[in-house]
Protein backbone atom coordinates (compact mmCIF):
# COMPACT_ATOMS: atom_id res chain seq x y z
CA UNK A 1 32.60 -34.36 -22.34
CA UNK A 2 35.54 -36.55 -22.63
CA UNK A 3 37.01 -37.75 -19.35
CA UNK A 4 40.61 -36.86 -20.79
CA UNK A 5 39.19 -33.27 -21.28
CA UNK A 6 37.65 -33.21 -17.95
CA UNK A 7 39.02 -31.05 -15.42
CA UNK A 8 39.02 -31.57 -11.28
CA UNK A 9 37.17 -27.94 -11.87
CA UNK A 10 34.26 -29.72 -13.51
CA UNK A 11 34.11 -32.55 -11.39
CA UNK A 12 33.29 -30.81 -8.86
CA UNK A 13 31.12 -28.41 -10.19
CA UNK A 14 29.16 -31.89 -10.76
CA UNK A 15 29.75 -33.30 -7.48
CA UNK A 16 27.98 -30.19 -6.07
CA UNK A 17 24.89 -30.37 -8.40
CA UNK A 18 24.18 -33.61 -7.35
CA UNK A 19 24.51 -32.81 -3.78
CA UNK A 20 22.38 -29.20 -3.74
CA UNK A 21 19.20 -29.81 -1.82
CA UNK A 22 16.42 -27.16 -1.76
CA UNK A 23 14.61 -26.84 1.80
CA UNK A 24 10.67 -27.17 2.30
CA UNK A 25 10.62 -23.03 2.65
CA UNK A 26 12.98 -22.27 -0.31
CA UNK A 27 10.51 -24.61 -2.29
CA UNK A 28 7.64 -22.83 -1.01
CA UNK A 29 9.21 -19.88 -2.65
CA UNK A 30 9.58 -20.96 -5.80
CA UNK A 31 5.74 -22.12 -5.98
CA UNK A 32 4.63 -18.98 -5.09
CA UNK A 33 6.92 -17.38 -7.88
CA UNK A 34 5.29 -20.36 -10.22
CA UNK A 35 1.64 -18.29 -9.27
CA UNK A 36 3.02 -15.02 -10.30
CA UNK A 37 4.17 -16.20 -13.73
CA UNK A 38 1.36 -18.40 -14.86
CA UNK A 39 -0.84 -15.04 -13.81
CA UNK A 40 1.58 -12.59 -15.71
CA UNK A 41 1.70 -14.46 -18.65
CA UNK A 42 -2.00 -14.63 -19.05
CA UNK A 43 -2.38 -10.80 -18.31
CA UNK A 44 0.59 -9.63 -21.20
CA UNK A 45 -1.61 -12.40 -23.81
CA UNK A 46 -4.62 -10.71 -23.14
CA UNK A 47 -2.70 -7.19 -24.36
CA UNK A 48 -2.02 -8.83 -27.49
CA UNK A 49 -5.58 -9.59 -28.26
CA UNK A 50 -6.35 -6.27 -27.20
CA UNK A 51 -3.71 -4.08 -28.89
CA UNK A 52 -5.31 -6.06 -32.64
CA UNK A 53 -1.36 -7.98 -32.09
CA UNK A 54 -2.67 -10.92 -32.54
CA UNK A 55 -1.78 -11.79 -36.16
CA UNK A 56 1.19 -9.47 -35.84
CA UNK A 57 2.93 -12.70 -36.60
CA UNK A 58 1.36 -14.84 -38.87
CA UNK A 59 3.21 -18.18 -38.53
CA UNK A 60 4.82 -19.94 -35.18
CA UNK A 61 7.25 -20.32 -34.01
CA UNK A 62 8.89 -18.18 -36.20
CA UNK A 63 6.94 -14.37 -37.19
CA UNK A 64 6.50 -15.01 -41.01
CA UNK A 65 7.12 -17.20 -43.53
CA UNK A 66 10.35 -15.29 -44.43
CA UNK A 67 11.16 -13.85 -41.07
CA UNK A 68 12.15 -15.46 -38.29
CA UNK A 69 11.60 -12.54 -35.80
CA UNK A 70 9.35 -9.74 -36.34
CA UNK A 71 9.95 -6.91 -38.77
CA UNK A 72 9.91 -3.46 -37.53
CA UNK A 73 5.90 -3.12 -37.55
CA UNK A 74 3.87 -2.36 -34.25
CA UNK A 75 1.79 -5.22 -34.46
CA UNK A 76 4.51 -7.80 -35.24
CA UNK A 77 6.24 -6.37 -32.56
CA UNK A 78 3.75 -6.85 -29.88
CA UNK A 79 3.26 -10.46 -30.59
CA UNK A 80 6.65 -11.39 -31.28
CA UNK A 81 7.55 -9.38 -28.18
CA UNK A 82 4.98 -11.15 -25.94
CA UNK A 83 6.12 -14.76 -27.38
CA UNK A 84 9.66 -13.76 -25.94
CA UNK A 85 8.47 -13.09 -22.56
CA UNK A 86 6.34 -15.97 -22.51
CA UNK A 87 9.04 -17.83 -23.73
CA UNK A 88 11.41 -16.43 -21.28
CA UNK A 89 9.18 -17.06 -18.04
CA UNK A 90 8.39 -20.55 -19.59
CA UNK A 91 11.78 -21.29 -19.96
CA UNK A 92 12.19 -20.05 -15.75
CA UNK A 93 9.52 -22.16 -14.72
CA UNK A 94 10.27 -25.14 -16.61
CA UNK A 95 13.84 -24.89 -14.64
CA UNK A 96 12.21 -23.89 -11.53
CA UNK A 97 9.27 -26.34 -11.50
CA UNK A 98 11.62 -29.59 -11.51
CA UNK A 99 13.15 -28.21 -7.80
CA UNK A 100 10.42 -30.46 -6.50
CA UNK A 101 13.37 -33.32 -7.00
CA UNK A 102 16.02 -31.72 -5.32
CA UNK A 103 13.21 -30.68 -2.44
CA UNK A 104 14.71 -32.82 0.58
CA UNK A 105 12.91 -34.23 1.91
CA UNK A 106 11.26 -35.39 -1.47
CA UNK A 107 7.45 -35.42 -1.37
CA UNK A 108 5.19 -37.42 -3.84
CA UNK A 109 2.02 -34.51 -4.34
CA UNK A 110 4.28 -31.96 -4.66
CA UNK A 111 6.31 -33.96 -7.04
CA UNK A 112 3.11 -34.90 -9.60
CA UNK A 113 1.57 -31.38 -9.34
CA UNK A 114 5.10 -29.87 -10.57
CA UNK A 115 5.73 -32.23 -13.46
CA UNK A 116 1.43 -31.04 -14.38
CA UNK A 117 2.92 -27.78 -14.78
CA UNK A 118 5.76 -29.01 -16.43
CA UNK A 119 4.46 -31.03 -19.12
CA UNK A 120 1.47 -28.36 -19.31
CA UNK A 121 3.62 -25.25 -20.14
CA UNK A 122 4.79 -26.49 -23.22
CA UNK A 123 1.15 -27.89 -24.31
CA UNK A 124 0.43 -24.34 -23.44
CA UNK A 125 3.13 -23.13 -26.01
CA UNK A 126 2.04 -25.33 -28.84
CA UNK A 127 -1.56 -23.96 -28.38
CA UNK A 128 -1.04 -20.61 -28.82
CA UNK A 129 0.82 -21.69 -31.76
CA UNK A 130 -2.44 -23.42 -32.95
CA UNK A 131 -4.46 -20.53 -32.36
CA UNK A 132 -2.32 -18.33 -34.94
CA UNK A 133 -2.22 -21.03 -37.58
CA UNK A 134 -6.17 -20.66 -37.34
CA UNK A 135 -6.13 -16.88 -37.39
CA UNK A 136 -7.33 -16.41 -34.53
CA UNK A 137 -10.44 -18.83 -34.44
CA UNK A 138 -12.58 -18.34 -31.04
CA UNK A 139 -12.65 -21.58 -30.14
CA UNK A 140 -8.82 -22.20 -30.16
CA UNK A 141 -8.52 -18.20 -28.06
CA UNK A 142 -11.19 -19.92 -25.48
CA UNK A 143 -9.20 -23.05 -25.14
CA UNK A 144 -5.65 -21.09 -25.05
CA UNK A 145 -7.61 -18.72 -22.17
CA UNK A 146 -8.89 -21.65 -20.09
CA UNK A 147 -6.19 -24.01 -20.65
CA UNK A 148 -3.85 -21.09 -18.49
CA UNK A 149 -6.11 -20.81 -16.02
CA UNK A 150 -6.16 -24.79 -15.44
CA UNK A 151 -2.59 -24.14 -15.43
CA UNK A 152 -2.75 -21.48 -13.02
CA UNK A 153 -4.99 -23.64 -10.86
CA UNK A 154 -2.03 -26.07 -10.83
CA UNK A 155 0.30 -23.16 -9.47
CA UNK A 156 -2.14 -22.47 -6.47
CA UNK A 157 -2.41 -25.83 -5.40
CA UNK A 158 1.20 -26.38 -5.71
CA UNK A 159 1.60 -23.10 -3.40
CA UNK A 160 -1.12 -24.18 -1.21
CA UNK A 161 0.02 -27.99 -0.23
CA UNK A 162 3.62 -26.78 0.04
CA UNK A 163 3.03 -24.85 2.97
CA UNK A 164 1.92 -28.18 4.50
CA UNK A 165 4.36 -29.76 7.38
CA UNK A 166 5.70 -32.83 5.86
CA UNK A 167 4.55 -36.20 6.77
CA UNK A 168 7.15 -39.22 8.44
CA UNK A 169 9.68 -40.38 5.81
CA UNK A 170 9.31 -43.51 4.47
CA UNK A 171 12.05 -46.19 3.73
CA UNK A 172 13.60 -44.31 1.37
CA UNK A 173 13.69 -41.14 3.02
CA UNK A 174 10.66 -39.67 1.33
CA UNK A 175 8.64 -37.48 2.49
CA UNK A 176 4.72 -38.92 3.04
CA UNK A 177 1.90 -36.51 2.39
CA UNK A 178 0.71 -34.57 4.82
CA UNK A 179 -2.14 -35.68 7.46
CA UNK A 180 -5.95 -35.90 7.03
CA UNK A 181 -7.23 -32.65 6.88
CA UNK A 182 -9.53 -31.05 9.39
CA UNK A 183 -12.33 -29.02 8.69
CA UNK A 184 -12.73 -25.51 9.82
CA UNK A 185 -16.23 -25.41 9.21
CA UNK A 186 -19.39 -27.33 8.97
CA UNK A 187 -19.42 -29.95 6.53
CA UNK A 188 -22.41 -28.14 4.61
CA UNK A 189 -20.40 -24.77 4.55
CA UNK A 190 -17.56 -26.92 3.32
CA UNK A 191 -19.61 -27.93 0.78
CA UNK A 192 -20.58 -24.35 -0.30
CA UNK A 193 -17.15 -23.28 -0.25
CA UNK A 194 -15.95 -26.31 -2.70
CA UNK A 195 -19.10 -25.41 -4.82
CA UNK A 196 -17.50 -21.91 -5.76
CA UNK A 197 -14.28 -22.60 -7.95
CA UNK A 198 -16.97 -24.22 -10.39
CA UNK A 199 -19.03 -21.26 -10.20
CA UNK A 200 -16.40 -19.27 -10.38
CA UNK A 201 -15.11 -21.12 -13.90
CA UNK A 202 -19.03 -21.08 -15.16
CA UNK A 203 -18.74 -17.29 -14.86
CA UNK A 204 -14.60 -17.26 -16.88
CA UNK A 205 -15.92 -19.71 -19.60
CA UNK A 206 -18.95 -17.60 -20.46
CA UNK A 207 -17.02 -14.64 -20.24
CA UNK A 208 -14.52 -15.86 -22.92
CA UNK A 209 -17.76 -16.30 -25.25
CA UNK A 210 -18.73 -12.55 -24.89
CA UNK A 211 -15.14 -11.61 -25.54
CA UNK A 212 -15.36 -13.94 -28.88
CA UNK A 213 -18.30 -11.96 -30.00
CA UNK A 214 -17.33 -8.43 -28.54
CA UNK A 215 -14.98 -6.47 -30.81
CA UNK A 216 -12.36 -7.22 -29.52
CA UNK A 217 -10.75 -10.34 -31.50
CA UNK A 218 -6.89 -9.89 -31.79
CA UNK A 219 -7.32 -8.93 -35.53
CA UNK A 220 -9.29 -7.00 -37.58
CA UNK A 221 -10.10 -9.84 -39.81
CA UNK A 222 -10.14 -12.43 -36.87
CA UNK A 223 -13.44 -14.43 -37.06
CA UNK A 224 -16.57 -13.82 -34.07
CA UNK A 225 -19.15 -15.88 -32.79
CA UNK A 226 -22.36 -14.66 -34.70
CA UNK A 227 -24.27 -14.27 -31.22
CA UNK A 228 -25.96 -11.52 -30.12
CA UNK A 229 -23.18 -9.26 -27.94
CA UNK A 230 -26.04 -7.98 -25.80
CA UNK A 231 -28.10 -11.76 -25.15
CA UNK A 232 -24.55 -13.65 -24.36
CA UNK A 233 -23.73 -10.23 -21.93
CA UNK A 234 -27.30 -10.51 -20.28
CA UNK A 235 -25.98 -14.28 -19.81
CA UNK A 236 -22.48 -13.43 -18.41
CA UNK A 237 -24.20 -11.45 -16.03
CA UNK A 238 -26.86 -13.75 -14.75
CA UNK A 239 -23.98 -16.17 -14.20
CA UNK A 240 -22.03 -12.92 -12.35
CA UNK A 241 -24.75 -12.71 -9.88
CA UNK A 242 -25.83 -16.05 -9.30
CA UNK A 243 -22.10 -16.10 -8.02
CA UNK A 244 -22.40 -13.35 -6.19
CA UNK A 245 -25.41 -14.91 -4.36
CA UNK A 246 -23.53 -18.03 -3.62
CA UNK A 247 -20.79 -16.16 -2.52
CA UNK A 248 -22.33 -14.03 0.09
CA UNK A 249 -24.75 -16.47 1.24
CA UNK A 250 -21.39 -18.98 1.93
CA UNK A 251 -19.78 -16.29 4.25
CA UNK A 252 -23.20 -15.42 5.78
CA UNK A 253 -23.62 -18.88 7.07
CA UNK A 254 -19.78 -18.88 8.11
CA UNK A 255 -19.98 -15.56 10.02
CA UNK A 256 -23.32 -17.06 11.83
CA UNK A 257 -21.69 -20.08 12.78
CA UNK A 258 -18.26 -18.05 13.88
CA UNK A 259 -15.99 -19.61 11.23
CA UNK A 260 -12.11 -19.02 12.57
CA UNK A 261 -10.86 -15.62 11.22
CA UNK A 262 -8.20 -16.53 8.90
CA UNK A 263 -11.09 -18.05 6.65
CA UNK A 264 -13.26 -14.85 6.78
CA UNK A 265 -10.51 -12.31 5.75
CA UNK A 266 -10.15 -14.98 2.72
CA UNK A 267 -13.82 -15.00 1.79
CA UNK A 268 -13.90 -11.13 2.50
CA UNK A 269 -10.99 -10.37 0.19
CA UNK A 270 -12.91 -12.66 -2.65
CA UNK A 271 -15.54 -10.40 -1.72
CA UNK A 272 -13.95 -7.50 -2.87
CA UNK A 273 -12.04 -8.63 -5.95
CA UNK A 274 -15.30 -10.01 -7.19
CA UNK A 275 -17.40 -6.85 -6.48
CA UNK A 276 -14.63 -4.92 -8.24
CA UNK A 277 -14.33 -7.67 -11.21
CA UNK A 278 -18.37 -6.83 -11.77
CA UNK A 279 -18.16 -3.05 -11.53
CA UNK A 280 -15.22 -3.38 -13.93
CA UNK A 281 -17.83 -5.38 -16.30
CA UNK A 282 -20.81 -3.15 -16.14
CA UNK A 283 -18.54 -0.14 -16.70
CA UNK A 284 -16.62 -1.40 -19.80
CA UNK A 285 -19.74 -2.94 -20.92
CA UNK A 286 -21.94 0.43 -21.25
CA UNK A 287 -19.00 2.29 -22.27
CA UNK A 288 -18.74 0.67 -25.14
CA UNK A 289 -15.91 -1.60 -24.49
CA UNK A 290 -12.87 -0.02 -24.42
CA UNK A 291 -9.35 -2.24 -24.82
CA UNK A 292 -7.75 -0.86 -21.30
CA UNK A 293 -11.05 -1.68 -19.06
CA UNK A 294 -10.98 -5.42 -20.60
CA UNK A 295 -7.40 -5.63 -19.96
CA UNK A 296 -8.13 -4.38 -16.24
CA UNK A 297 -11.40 -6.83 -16.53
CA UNK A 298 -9.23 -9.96 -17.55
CA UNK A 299 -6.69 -9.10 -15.22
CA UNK A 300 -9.42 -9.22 -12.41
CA UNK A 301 -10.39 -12.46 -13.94
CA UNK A 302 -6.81 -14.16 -12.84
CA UNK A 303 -7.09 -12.45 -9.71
CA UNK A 304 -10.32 -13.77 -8.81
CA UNK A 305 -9.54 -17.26 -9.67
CA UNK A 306 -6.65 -17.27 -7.71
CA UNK A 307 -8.70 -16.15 -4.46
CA UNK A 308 -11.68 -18.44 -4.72
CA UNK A 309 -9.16 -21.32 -4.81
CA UNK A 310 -7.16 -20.03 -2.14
CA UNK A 311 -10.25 -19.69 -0.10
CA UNK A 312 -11.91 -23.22 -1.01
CA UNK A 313 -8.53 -25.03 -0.30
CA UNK A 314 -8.42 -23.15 3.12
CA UNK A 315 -11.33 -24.46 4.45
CA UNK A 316 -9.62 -27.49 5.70
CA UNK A 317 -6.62 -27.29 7.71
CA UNK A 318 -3.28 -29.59 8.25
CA UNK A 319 -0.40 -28.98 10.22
CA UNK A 320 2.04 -26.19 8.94
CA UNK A 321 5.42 -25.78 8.21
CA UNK A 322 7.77 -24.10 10.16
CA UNK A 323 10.90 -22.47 10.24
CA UNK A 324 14.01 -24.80 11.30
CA UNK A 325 15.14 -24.04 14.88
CA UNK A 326 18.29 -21.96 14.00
CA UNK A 327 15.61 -19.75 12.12
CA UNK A 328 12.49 -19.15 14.00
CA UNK A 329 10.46 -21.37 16.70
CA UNK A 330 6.96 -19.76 15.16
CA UNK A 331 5.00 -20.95 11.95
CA UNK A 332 6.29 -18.99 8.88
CA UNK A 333 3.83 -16.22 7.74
CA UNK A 334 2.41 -16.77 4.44
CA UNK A 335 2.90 -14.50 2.08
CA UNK A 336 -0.48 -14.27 0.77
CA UNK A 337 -2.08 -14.06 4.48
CA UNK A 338 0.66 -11.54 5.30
CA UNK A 339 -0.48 -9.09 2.32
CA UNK A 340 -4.72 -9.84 3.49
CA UNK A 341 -3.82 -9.03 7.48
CA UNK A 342 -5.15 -5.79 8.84
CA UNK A 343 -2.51 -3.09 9.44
């Protein structure tokens, strides 16, 4: 803008920009919205595939060749509808995720895993563009599926750390990272727990291969994997239980050992979303697949990921944030422990 067109107006509408700060709590917010997004975004793609939306729009960004949104057909609809609210939330987050610079005070982990999530939302974008310019090719749906989970990884550990108490400032009045973290359990049951998420992403990548060679592939004329549904199911499975078995035997040795309780209602609410996310399995598997069960079965999939992070990143412990004095003198709940407490 000029600075003869400039008005006192907008100078200070600039002045106050530059001086809005966002607090350690309001940031904490905005992470936890960051969790919900990534996590909604993967559920509405997954009704796409499901709904045979997938080529509902044949080219990116725009629907078609000739048309830059979708004509008034259900399938272009769908997709072009689902790019808009991906868009949309993208377009949130990518404004929301950069708060980590007006976070005061300013802290450097916090700071790097924002910018991941802002430099991988639009990678994100550009792939699912990729996977429509290749009709629909498994290998580009697996990637576009596991790229938003690493994505939604991001978000949890964002979450997580930012409900650390910040460390002293530094020279320029930055925030260090928080302290060395203490174990809340034996080292060995800390190593179970870490051992988990990688189970946990064994079980979500072989999963995406049964979806590539189930019938459900976005498109009728999508391409498969030409593997046997039933041999790459019996493998999904074996990979269920083995996770299952690591999973219980992990919270048996805690509960022996008399791990605190905030770290057994974690494990015991993993418990449950991953009984649920095999019951879902078996049931949509011998009844014949039906689109709404693998929506429910993908949704469980985000779900679970989410929890068996959240539970391997709370096996160690640092000091929390609180509430400033004028606000409270205790530690501020968590939202996520406040949902898994008993009534």
């Amino acid at each position: 803008m000029p600075a003869a067109s400039r008005t006192p107006s907008d100078d200070n509408w600039v002045r106050r920009l530059a001086a809005y700060r966002l607090s350690p709590l309001a940031f904490r917010r905005v992470s936890l919205f960051a969790v919900w997004s990534l996590g909604f975004i993967i559920v509405t793609g997954a009704a796409v595939r499901l709904t045979g939306s997938g080529l509902g729009c044949t080219d990116w960004p725009a629907c078609t060749h000739n048309d830059l949104v979708s004509p008034w057909q259900y399938h272009a609809l769908v997709e072009f509808g689902n790019r808009i609210v991906t868009g949309v939330v993208s377009v949130v987050l990518l404004a929301a995720v950069p708060l980590s610079a007006l976070r005061r005070p300013r802290r450097s982990d916090l700071t790097w895993l924002s910018w991941g999530l802002f430099a991988g939302l639009p990678a994100e974008i550009v792939l699912g563009g990729e996977v429509v310019r290749h009709n629909l090719d498994p290998p580009y749906v697996m990637a576009h599926f596991l790229f938003s989970l690493v994505l939604l990884a991001l978000g949890v550990a964002l979450y997580h750390r930012s409900g650390f108490e910040d460390g002293p400032l530094d020279g320029r009045g930055r925030a260090r990272r928080p302290g060395t973290p203490s174990p809340l359990v034996s080292r060995a049951q800390l190593i179970l727990g870490r051992l988990l998420p990688p189970a946990a992403g064994v079980v979500i990548f072989l999963g995406t291969i049964v979806t590539s060679t189930g019938p459900h592939g976005g498109a009728p004329t999508a391409p498969r994997f030409h593997l046997s549904l039933h041999d790459v199911a019996k493998l999904h499975s074996s990979a269920v239980w083995g996770f299952l078995g690591l999973s219980v035997f992990t919270l048996w040795r805690m509960y022996r050992s008399g791990a605190p309780a905030e770290v057994m209602r974690r494990g015991e609410t993993l418990m449950v979303v991953l009984v649920c996310q095999g019951a879902v399995g078996y049931l949509q598997y011998f009844s014949g697949v039906p689109a709404w069960l693998v929506e429910i079965h993908v949704t469980l999939a985000a779900t679970l990921w989410v929890f068996v992070l959240l539970f391997a990143l709370g096996l160690t412990t640092r000091p929390v944030l609180v509430a400033p004095a004028n606000v409270a003198s205790r530690p501020v709940a968590d939202p996520v422990d406040t949902l898994l407490a008993p009534a």
